[in-house]
C-alpha atoms as a PDB file:
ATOM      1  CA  UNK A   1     140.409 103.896  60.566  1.00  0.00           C
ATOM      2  CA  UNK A   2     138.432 103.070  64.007  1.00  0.00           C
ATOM      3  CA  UNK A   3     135.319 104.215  65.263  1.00  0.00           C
ATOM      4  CA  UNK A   4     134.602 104.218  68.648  1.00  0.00           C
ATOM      5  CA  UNK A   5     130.935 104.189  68.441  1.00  0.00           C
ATOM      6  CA  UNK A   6     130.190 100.491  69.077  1.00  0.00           C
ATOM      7  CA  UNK A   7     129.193 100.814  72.454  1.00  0.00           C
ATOM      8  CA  UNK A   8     126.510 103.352  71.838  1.00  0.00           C
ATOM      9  CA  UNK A   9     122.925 102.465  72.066  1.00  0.00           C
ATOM     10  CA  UNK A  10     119.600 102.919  71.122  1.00  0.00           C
ATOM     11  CA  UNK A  11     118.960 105.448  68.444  1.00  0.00           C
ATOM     12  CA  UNK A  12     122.627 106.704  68.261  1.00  0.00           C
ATOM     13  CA  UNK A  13     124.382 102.976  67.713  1.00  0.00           C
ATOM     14  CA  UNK A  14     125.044 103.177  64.196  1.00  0.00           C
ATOM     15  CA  UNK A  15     123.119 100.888  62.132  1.00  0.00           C
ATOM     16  CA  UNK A  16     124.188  98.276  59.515  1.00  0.00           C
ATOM     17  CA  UNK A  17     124.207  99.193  55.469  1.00  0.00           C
ATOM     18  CA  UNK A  18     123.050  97.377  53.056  1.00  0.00           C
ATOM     19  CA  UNK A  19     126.046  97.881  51.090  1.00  0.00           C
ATOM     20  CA  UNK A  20     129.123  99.940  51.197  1.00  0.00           C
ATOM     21  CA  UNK A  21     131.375 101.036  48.417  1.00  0.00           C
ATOM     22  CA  UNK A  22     134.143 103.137  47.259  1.00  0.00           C
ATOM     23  CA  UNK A  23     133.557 106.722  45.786  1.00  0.00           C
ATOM     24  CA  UNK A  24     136.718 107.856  44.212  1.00  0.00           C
ATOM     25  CA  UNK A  25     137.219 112.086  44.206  1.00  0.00           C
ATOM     26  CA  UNK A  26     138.828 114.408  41.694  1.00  0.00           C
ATOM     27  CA  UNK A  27     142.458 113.701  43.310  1.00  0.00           C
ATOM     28  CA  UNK A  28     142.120 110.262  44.027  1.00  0.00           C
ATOM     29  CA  UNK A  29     141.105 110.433  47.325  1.00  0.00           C
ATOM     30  CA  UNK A  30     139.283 107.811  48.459  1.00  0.00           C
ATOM     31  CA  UNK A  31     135.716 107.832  50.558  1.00  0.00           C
ATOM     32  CA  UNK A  32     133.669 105.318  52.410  1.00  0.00           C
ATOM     33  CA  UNK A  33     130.397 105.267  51.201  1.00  0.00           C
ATOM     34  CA  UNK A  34     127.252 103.646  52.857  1.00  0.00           C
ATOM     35  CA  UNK A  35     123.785 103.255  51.451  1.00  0.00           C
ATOM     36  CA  UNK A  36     121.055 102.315  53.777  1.00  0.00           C
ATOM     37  CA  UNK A  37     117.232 101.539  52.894  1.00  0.00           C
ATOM     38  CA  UNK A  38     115.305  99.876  49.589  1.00  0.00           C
ATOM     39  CA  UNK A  39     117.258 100.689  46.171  1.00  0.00           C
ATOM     40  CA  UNK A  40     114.266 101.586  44.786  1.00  0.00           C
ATOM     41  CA  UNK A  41     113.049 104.303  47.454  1.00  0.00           C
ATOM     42  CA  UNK A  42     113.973 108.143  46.694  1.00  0.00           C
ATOM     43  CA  UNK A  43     117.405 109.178  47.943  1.00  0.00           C
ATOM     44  CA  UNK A  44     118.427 110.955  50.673  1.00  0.00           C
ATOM     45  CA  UNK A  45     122.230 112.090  50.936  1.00  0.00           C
ATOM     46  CA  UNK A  46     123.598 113.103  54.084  1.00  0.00           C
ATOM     47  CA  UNK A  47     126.797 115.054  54.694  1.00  0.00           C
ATOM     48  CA  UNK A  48     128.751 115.245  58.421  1.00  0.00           C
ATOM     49  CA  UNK A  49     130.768 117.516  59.848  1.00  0.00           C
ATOM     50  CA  UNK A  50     134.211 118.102  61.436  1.00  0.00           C
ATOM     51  CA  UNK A  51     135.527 115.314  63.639  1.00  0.00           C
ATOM     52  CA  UNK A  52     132.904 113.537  62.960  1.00  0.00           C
ATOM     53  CA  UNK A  53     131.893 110.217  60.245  1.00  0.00           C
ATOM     54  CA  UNK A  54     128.762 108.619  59.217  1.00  0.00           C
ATOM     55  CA  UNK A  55     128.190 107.222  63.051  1.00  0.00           C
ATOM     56  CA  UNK A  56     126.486 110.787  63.493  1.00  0.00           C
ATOM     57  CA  UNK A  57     123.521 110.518  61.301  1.00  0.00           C
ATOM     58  CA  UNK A  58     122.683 107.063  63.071  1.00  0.00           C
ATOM     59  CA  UNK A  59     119.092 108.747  64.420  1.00  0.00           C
ATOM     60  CA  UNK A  60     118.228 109.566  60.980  1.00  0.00           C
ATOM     61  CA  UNK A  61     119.717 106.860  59.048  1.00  0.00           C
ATOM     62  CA  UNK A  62     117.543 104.355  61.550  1.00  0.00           C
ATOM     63  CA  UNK A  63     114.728 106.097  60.984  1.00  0.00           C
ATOM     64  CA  UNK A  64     114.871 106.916  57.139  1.00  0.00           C
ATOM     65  CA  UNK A  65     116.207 103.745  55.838  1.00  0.00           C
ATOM     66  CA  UNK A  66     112.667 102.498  56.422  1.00  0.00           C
ATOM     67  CA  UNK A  67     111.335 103.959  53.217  1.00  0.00           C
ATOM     68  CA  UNK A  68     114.161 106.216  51.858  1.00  0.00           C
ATOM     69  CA  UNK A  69     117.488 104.882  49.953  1.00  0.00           C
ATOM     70  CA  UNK A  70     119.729 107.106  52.827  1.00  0.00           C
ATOM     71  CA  UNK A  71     123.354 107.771  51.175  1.00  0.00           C
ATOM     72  CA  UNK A  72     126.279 108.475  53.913  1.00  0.00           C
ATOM     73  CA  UNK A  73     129.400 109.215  53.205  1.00  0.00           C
ATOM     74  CA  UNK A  74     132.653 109.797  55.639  1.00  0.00           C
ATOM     75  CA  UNK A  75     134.279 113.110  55.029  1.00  0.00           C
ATOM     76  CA  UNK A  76     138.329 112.586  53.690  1.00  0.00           C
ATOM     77  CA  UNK A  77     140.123 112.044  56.794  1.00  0.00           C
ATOM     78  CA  UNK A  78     136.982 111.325  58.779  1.00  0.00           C
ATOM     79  CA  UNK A  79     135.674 107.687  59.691  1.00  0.00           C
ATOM     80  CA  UNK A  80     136.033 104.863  57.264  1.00  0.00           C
ATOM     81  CA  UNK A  81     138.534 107.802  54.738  1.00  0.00           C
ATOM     82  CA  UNK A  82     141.533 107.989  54.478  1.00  0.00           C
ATOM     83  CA  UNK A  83     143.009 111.383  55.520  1.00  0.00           C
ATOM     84  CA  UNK A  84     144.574 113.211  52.385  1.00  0.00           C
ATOM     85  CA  UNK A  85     147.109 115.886  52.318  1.00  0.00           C
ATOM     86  CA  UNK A  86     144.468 118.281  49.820  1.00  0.00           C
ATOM     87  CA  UNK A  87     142.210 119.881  53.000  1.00  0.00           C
ATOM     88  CA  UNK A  88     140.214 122.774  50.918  1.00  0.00           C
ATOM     89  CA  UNK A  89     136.787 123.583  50.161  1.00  0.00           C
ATOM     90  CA  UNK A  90     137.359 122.145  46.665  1.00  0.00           C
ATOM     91  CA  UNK A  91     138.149 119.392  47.948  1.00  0.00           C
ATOM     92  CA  UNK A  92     134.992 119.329  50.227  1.00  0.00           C
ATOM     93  CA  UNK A  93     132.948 119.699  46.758  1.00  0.00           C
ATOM     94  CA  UNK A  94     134.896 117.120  44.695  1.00  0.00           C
ATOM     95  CA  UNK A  95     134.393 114.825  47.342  1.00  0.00           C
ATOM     96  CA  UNK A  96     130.711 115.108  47.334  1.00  0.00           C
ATOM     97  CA  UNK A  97     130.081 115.074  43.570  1.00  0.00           C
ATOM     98  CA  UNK A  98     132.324 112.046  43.190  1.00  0.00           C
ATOM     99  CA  UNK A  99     129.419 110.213  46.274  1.00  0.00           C
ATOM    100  CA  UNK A 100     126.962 111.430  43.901  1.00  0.00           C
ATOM    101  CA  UNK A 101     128.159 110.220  41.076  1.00  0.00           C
ATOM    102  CA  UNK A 102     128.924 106.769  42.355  1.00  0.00           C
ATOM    103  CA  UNK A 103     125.058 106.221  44.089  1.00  0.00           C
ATOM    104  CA  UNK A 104     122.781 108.217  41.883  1.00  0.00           C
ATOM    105  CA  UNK A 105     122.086 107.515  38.186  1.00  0.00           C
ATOM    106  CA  UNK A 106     122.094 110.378  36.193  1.00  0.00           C
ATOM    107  CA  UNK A 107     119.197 113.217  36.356  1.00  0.00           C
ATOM    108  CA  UNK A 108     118.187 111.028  39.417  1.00  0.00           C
ATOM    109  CA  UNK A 109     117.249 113.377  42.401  1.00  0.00           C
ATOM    110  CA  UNK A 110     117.781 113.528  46.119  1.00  0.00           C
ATOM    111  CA  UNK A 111     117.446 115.566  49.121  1.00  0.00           C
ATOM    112  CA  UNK A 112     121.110 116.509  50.542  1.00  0.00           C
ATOM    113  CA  UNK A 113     121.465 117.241  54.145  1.00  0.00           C
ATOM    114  CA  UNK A 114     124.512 118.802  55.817  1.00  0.00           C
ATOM    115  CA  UNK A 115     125.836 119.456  59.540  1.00  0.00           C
ATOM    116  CA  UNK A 116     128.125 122.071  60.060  1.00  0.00           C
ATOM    117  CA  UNK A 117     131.140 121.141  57.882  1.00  0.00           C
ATOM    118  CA  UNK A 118     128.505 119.156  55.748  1.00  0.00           C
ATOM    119  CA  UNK A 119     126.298 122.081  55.393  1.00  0.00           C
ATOM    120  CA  UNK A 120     129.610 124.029  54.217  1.00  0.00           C
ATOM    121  CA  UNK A 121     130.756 121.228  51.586  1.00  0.00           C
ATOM    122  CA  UNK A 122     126.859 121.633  50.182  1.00  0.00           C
ATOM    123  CA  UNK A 123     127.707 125.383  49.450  1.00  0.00           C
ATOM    124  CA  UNK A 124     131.214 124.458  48.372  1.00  0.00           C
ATOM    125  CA  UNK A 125     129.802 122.025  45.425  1.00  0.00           C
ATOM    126  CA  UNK A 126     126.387 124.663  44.645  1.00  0.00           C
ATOM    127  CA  UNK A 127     127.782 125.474  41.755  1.00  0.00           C
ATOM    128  CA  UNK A 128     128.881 122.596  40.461  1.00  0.00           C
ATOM    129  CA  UNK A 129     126.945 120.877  37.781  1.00  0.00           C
ATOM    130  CA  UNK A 130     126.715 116.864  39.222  1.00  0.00           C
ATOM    131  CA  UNK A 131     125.242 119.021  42.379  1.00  0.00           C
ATOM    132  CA  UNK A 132     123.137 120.929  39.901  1.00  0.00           C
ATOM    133  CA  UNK A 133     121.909 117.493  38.103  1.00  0.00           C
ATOM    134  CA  UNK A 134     121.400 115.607  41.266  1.00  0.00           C
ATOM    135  CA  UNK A 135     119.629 118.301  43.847  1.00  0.00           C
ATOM    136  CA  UNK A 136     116.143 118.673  44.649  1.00  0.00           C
ATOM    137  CA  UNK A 137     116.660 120.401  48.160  1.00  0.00           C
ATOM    138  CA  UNK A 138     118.806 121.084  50.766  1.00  0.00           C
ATOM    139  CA  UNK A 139     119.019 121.088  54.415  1.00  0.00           C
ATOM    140  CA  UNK A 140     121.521 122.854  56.301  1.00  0.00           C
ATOM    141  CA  UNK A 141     121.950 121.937  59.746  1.00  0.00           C
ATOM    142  CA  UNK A 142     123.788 124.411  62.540  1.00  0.00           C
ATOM    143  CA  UNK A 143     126.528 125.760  59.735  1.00  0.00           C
ATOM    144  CA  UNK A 144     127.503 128.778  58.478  1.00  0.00           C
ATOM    145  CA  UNK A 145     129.402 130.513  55.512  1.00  0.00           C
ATOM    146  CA  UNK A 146     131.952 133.038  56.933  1.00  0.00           C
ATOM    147  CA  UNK A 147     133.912 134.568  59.833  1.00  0.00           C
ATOM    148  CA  UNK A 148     133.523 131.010  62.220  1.00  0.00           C
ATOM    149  CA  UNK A 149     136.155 131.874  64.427  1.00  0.00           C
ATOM    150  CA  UNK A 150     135.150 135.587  65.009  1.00  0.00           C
ATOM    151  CA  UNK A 151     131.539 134.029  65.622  1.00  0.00           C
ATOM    152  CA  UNK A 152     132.132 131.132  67.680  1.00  0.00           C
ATOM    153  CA  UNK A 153     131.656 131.560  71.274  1.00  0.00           C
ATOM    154  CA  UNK A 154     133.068 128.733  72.936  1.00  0.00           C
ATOM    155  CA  UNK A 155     135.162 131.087  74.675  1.00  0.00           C
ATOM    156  CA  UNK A 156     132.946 133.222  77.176  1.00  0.00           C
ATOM    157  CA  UNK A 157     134.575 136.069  76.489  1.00  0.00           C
ATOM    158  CA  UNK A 158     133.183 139.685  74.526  1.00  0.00           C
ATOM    159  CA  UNK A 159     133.946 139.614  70.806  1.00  0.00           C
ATOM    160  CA  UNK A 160     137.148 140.996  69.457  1.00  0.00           C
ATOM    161  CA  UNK A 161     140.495 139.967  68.806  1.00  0.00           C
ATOM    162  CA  UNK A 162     141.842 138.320  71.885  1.00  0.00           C
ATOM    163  CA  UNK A 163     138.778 136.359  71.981  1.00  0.00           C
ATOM    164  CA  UNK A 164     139.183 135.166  68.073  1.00  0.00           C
ATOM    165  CA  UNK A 165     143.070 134.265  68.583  1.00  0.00           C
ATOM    166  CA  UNK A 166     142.385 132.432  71.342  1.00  0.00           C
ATOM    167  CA  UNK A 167     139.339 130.503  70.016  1.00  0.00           C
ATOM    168  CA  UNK A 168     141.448 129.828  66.515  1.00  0.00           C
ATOM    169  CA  UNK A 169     144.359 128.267  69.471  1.00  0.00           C
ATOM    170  CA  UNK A 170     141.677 126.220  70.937  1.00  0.00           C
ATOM    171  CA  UNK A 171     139.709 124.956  67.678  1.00  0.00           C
ATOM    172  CA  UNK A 172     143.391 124.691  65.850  1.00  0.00           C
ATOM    173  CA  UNK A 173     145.290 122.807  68.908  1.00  0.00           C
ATOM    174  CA  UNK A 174     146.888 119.532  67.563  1.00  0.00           C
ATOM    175  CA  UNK A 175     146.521 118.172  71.321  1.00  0.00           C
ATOM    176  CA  UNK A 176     145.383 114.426  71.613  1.00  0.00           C
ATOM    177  CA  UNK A 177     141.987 114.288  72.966  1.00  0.00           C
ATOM    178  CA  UNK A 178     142.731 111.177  74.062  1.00  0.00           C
ATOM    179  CA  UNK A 179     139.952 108.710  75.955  1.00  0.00           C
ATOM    180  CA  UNK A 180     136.399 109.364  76.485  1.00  0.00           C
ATOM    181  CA  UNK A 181     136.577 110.503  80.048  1.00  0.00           C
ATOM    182  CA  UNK A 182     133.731 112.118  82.497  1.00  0.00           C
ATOM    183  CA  UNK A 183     135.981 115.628  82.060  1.00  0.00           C
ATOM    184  CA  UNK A 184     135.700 114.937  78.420  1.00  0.00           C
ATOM    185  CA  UNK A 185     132.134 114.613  78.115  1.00  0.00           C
ATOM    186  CA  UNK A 186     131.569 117.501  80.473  1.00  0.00           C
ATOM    187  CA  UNK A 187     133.706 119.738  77.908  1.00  0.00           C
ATOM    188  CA  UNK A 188     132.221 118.409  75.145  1.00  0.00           C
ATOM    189  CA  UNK A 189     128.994 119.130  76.028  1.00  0.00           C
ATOM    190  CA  UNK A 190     129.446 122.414  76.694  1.00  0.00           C
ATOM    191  CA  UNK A 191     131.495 123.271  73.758  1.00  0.00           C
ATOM    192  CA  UNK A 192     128.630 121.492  71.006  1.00  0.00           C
ATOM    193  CA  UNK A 193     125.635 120.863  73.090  1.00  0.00           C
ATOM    194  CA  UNK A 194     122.701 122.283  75.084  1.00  0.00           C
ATOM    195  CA  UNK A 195     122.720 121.858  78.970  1.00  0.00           C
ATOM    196  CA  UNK A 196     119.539 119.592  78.461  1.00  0.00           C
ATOM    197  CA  UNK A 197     121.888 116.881  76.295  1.00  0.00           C
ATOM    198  CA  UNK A 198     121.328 113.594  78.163  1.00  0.00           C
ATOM    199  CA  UNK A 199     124.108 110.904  78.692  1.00  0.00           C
ATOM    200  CA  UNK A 200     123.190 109.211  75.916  1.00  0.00           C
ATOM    201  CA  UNK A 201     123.644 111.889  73.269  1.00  0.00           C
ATOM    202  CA  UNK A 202     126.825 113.333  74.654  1.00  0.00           C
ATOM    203  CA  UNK A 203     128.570 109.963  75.402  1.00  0.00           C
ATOM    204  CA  UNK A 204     127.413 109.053  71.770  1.00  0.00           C
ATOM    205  CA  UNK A 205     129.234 112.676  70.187  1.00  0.00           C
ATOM    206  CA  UNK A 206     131.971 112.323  72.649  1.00  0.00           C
ATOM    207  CA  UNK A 207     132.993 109.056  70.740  1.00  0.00           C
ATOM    208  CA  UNK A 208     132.332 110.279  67.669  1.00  0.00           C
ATOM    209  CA  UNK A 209     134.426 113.441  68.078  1.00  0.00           C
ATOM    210  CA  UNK A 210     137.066 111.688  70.038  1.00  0.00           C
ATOM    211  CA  UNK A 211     137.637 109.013  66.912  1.00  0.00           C
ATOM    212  CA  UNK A 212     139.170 111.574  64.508  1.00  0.00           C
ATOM    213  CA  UNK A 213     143.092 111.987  64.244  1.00  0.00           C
ATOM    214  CA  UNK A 214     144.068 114.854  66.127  1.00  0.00           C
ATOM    215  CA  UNK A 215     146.023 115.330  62.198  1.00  0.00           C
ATOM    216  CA  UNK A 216     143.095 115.764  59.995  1.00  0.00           C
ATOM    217  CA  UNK A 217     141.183 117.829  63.371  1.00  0.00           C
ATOM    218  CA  UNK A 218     143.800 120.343  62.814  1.00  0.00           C
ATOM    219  CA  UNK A 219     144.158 120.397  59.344  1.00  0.00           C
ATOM    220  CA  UNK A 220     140.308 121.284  58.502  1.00  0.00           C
ATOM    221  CA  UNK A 221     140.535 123.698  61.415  1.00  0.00           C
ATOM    222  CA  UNK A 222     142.351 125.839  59.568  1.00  0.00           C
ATOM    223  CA  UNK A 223     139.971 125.328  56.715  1.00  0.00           C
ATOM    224  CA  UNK A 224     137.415 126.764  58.581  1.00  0.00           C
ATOM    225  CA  UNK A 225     139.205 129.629  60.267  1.00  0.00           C
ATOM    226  CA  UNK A 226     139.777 130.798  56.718  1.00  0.00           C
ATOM    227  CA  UNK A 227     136.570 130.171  55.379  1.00  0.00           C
ATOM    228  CA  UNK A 228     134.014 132.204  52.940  1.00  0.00           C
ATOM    229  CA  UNK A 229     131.536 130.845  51.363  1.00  0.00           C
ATOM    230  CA  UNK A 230     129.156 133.200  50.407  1.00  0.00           C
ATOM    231  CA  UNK A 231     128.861 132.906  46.723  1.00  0.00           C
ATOM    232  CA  UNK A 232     128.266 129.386  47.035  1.00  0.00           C
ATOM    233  CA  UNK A 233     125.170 130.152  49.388  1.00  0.00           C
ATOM    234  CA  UNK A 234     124.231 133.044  46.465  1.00  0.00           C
ATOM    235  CA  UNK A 235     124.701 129.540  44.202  1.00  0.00           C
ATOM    236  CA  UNK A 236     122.503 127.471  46.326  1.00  0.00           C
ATOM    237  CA  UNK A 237     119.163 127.664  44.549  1.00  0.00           C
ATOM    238  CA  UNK A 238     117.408 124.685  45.174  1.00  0.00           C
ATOM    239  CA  UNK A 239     114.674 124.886  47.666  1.00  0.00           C
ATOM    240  CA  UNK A 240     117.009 124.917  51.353  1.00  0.00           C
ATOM    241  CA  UNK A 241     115.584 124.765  54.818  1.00  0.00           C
ATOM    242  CA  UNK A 242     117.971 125.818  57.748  1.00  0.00           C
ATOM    243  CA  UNK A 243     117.767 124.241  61.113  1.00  0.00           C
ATOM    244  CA  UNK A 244     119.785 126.147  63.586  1.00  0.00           C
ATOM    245  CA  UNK A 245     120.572 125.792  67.815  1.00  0.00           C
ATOM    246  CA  UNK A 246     119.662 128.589  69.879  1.00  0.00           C
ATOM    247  CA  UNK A 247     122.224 128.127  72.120  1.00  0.00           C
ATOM    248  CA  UNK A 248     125.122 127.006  69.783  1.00  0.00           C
ATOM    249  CA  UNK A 249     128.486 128.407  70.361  1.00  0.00           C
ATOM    250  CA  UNK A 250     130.277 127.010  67.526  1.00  0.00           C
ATOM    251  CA  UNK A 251     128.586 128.646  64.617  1.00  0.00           C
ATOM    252  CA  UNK A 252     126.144 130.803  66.575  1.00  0.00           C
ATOM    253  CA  UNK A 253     122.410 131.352  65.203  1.00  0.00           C
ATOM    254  CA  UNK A 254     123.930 134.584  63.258  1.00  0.00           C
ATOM    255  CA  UNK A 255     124.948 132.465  61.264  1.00  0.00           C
ATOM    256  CA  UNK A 256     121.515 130.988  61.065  1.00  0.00           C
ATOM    257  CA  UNK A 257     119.592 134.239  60.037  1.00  0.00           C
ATOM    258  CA  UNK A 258     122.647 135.261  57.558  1.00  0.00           C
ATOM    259  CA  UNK A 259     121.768 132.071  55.383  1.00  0.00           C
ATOM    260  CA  UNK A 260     118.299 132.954  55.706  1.00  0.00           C
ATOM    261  CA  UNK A 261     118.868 136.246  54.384  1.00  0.00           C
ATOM    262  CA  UNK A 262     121.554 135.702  51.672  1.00  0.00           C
ATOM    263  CA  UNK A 263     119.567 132.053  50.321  1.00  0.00           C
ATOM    264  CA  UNK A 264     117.639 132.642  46.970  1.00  0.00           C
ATOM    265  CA  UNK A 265     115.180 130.210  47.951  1.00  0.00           C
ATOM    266  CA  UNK A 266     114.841 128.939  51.722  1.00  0.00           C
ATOM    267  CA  UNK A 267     111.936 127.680  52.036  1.00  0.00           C
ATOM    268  CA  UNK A 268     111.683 127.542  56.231  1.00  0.00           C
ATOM    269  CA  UNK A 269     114.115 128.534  58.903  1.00  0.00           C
ATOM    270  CA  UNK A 270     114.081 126.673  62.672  1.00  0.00           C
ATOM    271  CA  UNK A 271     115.625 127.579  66.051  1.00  0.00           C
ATOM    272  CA  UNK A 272     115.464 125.010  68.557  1.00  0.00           C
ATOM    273  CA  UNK A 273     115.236 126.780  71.662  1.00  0.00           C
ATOM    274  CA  UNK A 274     118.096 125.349  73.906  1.00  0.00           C
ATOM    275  CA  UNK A 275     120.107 123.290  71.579  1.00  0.00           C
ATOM    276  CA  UNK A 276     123.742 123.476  70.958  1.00  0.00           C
ATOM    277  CA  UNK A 277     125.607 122.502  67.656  1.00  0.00           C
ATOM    278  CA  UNK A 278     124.560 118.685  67.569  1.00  0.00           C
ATOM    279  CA  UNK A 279     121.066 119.072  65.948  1.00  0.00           C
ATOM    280  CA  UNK A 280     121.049 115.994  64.399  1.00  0.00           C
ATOM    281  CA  UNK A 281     121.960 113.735  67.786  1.00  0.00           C
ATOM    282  CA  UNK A 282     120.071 116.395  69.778  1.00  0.00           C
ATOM    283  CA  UNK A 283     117.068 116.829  68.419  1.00  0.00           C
ATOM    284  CA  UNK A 284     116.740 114.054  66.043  1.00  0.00           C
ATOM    285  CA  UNK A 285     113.042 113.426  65.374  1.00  0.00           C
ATOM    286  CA  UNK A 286     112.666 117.418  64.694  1.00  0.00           C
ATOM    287  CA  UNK A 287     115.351 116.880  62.245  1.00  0.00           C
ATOM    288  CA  UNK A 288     114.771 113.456  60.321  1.00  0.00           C
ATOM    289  CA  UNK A 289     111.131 114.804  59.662  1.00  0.00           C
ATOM    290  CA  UNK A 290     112.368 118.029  58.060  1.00  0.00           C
ATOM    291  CA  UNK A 291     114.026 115.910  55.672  1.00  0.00           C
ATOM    292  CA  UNK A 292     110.865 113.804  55.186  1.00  0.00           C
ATOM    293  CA  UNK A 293     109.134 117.012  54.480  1.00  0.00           C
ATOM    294  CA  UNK A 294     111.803 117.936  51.930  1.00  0.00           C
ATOM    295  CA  UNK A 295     111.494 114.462  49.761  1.00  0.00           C
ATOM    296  CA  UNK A 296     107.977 114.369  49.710  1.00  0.00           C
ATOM    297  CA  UNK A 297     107.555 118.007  48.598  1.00  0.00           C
ATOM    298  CA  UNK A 298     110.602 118.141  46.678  1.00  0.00           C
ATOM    299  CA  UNK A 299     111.832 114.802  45.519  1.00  0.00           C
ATOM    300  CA  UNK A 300     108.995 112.999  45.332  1.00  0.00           C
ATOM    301  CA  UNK A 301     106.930 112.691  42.577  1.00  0.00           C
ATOM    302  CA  UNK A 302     102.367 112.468  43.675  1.00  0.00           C
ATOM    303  CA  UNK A 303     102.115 108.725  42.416  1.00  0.00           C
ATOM    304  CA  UNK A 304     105.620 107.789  44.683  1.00  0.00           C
ATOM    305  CA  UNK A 305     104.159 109.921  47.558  1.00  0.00           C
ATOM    306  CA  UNK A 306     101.377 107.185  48.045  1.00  0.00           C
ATOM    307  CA  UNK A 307     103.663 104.552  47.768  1.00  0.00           C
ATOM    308  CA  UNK A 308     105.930 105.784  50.438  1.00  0.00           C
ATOM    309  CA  UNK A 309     103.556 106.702  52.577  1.00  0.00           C
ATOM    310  CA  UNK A 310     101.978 102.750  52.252  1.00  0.00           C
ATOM    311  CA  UNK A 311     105.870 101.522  52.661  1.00  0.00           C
ATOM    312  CA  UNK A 312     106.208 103.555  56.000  1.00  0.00           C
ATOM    313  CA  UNK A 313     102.663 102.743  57.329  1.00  0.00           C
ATOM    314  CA  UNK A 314     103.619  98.620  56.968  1.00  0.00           C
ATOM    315  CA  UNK A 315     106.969  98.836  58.253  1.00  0.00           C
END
């Protein structure tokens, strides 16, 4: 499956893996897996979200891999995996307990990250016990649990009914988005991102976003427009930070303050005055060290502390 991100530069041109593998899921599916960054270092797993692959986290992988063992994985359907017929939440969180099971050895820890859909598949699998074995904190990036369509405000229109059919049309529409175009990045950004995006980070989403089948874009829409996950953010009890856009009008900041308020342990909560739903590509320093923080207070054990900190001071 293609990727049209090979013309983006800088930070957002995704970087090269040490190795990539195969994780196998409950059904069979199958799931591109990359690992980035010294064996050895703690592990970092990161989880992307709808229409989008591994090519998202590039900022972060870049910047991580320096002194972390960073663990990406495209969603089924997304990127580098193949698109299966079994679109659910279950499948979300068999999907990321198989990654885990294939990269981590057992009782080994590591700080999981997820954007939007990600964020969702780390409440789908909260419960389950290779999540349980395997996470010492959790970042949630621009996500939410419940009632996305009825939320979302892409349409700027009041609340109500005509407003959620219509958004659930727009979100749901099998229509080919066909080639990155100037119209196309103009929508795109203001659908996902702040007005202060530059070029760079919406022509790098725009590619992203434009690379997924129009197929599997519709099929985990209506995933989402269905969703409720609120006993798996009851389940999420590891420490869990939320990082949320102020300006986002897929999964507003509501959303933001509900996880806040329904987590048994967040541990810090962050809105990024004029951002949009692309925290990670928008605001990628703010995010990448969040996840720092998270290792070294979570994952990390005093003596390893000092050797990562010595590991990124040389690099």
């Amino acid at each position: 499956m293609s990727r049209l991100t090979h013309e983006a530069q800088g930070a957002y041109a995704p970087p090269v893996p040490a190795r990539e593998l195969i994780a196998h899921s409950a059904d069979g599916a199958r799931l591109h897996v990359e690992v980035h960054g010294p064996e050895d270092a703690p592990a970092v797993v990161l989880a992307h979200g709808w229409t989008c692959s591994t090519a998202f986290w590039a900022a972060q992988i870049r910047d991580l891999a320096a002194d972390h063992r960073v663990i990406a994985y495209d969603q089924r359907g997304h990127g580098r995996s193949p698109a299966s017929e079994a679109c659910s939440t279950e499948a979300l969180a068999d999907d990321l307990e198989a990654v885990l099971a294939a990269t981590l050895a057992p009782g080994e820890k590591a700080v999981l990250a997820g954007h939007s859909m990600g964020g969702m598949t780390l409440m789908a699998a909260s419960a389950r016990p290779r999540f349980q074995e395997h996470a010492a904190a959790a970042l949630l990036c621009s996500t939410g649990s419940t009632r996305l369509v009825e939320e979302a405000r892409v349409l700027p229109w009041r609340a109500g009914r005509l407003r959620t059919r219509l958004t659930g049309a727009v979100l749901g529409s099998r229509a080919p988005l066909g080639p990155v175009t100037p119209v196309a990045r103009r929508i795109l950004k203001y659908a996902t991102m702040g007005p202060g995006s530059s070029p760079v980070m919406v022509e790098a989403c725009a590619r992203i976003v434009h690379a997924c089948p129009r197929a599997v874009r519709h099929a985990w829409s209506a995933v989402l427009s269905t969703l409720d996950l609120d006993a798996g953010v009851r389940e999420l009890k590891v420490p869990t930070a939320v990082i949320a856009g102020s300006v986002d009008r897929m999964t507003p900041v509501v959303h933001a303050r509900a996880l806040v308020a329904a987590l048994p342990n967040c541990v810090g909560s962050t809105e990024l005055p004029g951002l949009g739903h692309m925290t990670p590509v928008e605001a990628p320093e703010l995010v990448t060290a969040r996840i720092r923080e998270l290792v070294a207070t979570y994952a990390v054990k005093p003596a390893e502390a000092g050797q990562v900190a010595e590991i990124k001071e040389g690099a």
